[in-house]
Protein backbone atom coordinates (compact mmCIF):
# COMPACT_ATOMS: atom_id res chain seq x y z
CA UNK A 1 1.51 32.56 -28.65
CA UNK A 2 3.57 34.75 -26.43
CA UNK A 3 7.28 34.21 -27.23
CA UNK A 4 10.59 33.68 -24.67
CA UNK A 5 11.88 37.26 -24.07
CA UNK A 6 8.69 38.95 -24.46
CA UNK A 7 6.44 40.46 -21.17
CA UNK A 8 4.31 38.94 -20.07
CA UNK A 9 0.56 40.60 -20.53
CA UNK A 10 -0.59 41.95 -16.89
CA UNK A 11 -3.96 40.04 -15.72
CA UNK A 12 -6.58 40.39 -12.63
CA UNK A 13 -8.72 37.04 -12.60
CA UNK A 14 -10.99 35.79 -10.14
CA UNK A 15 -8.76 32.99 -7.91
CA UNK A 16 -9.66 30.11 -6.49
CA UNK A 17 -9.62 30.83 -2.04
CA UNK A 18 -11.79 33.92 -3.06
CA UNK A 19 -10.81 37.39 -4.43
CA UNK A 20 -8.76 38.10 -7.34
CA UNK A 21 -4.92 38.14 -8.26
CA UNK A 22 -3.24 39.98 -10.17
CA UNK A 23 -0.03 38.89 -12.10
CA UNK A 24 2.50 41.90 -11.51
CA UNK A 25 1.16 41.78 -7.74
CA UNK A 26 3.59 38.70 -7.46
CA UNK A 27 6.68 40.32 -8.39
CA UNK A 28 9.26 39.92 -8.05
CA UNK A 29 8.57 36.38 -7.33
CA UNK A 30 8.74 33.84 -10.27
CA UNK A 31 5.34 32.15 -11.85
CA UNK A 32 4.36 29.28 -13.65
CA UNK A 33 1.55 29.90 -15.64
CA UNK A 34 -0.47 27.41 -17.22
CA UNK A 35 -3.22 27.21 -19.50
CA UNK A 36 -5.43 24.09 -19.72
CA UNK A 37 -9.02 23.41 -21.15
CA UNK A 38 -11.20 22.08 -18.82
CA UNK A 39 -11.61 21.41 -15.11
CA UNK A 40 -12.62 17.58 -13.69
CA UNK A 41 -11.30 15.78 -17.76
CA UNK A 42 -8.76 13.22 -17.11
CA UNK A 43 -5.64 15.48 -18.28
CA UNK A 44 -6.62 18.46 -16.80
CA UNK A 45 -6.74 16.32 -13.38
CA UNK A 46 -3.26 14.94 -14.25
CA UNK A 47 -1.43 17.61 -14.50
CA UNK A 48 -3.57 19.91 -11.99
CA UNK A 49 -2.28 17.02 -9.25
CA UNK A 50 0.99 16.79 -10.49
CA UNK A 51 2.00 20.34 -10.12
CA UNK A 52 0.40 20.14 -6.92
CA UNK A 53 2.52 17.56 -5.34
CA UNK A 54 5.32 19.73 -6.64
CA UNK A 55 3.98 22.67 -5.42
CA UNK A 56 6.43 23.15 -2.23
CA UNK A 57 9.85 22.43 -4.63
CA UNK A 58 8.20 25.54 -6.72
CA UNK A 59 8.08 27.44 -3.94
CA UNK A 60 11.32 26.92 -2.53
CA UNK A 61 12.59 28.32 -5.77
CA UNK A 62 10.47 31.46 -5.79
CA UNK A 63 7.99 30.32 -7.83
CA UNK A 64 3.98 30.51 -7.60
CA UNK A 65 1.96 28.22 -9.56
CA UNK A 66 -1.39 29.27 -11.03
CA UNK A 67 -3.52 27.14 -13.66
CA UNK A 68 -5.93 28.70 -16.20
CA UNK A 69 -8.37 28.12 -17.80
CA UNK A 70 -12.37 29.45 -18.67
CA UNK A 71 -13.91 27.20 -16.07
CA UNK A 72 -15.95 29.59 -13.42
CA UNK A 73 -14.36 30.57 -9.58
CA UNK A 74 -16.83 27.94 -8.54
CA UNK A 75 -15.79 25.46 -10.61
CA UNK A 76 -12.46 25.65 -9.63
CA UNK A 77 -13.44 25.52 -6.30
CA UNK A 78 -14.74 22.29 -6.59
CA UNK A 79 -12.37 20.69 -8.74
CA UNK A 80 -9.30 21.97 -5.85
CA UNK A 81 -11.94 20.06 -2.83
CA UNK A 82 -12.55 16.61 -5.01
CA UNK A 83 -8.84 16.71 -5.95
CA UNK A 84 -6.89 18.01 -3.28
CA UNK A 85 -5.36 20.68 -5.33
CA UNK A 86 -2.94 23.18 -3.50
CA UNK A 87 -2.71 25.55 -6.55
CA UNK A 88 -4.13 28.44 -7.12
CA UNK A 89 -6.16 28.12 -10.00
CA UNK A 90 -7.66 31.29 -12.33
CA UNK A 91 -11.13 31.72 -13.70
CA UNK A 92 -10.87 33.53 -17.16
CA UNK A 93 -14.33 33.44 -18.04
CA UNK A 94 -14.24 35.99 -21.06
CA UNK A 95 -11.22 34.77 -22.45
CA UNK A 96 -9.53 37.81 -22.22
CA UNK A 97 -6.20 36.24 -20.51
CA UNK A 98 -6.19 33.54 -23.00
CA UNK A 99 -6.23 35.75 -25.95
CA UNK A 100 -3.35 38.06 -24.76
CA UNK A 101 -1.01 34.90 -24.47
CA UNK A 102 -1.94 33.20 -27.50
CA UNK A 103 -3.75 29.85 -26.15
CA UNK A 104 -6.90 30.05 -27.26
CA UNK A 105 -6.86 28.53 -31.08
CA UNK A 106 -8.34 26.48 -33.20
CA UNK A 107 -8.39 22.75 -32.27
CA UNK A 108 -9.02 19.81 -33.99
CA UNK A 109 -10.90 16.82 -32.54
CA UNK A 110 -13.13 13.44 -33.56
CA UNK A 111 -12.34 15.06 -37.57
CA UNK A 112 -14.02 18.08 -36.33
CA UNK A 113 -12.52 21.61 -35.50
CA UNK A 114 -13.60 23.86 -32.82
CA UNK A 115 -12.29 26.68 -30.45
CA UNK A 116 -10.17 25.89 -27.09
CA UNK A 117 -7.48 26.26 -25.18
CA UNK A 118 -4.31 24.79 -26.00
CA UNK A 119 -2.79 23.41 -23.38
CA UNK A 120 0.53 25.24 -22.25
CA UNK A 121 2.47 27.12 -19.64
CA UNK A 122 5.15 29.55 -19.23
CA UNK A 123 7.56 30.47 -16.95
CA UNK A 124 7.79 34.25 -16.12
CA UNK A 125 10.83 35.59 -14.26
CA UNK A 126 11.08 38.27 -11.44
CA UNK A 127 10.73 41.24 -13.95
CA UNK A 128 7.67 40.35 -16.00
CA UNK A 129 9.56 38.19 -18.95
CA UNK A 130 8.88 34.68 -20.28
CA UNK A 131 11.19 32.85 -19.76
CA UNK A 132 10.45 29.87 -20.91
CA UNK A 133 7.19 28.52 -23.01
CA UNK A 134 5.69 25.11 -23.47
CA UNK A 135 3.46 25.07 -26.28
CA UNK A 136 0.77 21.87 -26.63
CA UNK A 137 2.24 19.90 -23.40
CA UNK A 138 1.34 16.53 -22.65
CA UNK A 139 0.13 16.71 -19.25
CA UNK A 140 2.33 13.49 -18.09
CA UNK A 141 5.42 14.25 -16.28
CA UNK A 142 4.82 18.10 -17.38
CA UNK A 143 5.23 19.27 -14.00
CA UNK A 144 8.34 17.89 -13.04
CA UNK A 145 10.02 18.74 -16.46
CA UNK A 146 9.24 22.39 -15.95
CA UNK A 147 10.41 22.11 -12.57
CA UNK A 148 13.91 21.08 -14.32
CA UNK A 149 14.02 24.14 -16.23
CA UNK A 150 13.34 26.51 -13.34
CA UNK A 151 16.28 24.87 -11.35
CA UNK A 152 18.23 25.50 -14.23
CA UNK A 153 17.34 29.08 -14.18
């Protein structure tokens, strides 16, 4: 996984509102990047609406949120309507992103193990760097505990 200090790896995904983003397009604006498995599964909802209602606090500290995962544009799409997401959330359908940072490893579930995404985010400063990394959150309360750590920036 992509270590505090290091740059982080440039990406151009597909975003939920249409189009695609690009990650050095938001400099030098801060970003909270995180990587979850699957779209409309209880955590993924969690934490998807609780960086939501947090969005605006993000923002007024310079901050874009953008979620992750392998889920299709369209899928995204829907989950943000049924949910009421306000976040921009990234289709990495190849994997590609994931890779680069590190989150997509080996999991273990039921006894049995399998390939996914491990559930994590980073915080990326102004200039490109992690700042911060979470490694295999629990999606309770996530939001607002890396919310702490950017007003501590």
């Amino acid at each position: 996984m992509i270590a505090e200090g290091q740059t982080a790896p440039d990406f151009t995904l597909p975003a939920t509102g249409g189009g695609s983003l690009t990650l050095s397009a938001l400099r030098p604006g801060r970003v909270c990047l995180y990587f979850y498995p699957r779209d409309n599964t209880p955590g993924c909802t969690l934490e998807a609406q609780e960086f939501s209602a947090l969005a605006a606090e993000f923002a007024a500290h310079d901050c874009r949120i953008l979620g992750i995962s392998k889920d299709s544009a369209k899928t995204h799409e829907g989950f943000c309507q049924r949910q009421g997401l306000t976040i921009t959330l990234l289709s990495d359908k190849d994997g590609d992103t994931c890779e680069a940072y590190g989150v997509w490893a080996e999991k273990k579930m039921y006894g049995k193990t399998h390939m996914g995404i491990r559930r994590s985010t980073l915080l990326i400063g102004g200039d490109g760097m992690v700042l911060r990394v979470w490694p295999d959150v629990s999606p309770r309360g996530h939001a607002a505990e890396v919310l702490a750590a950017l007003k501590a920036l």
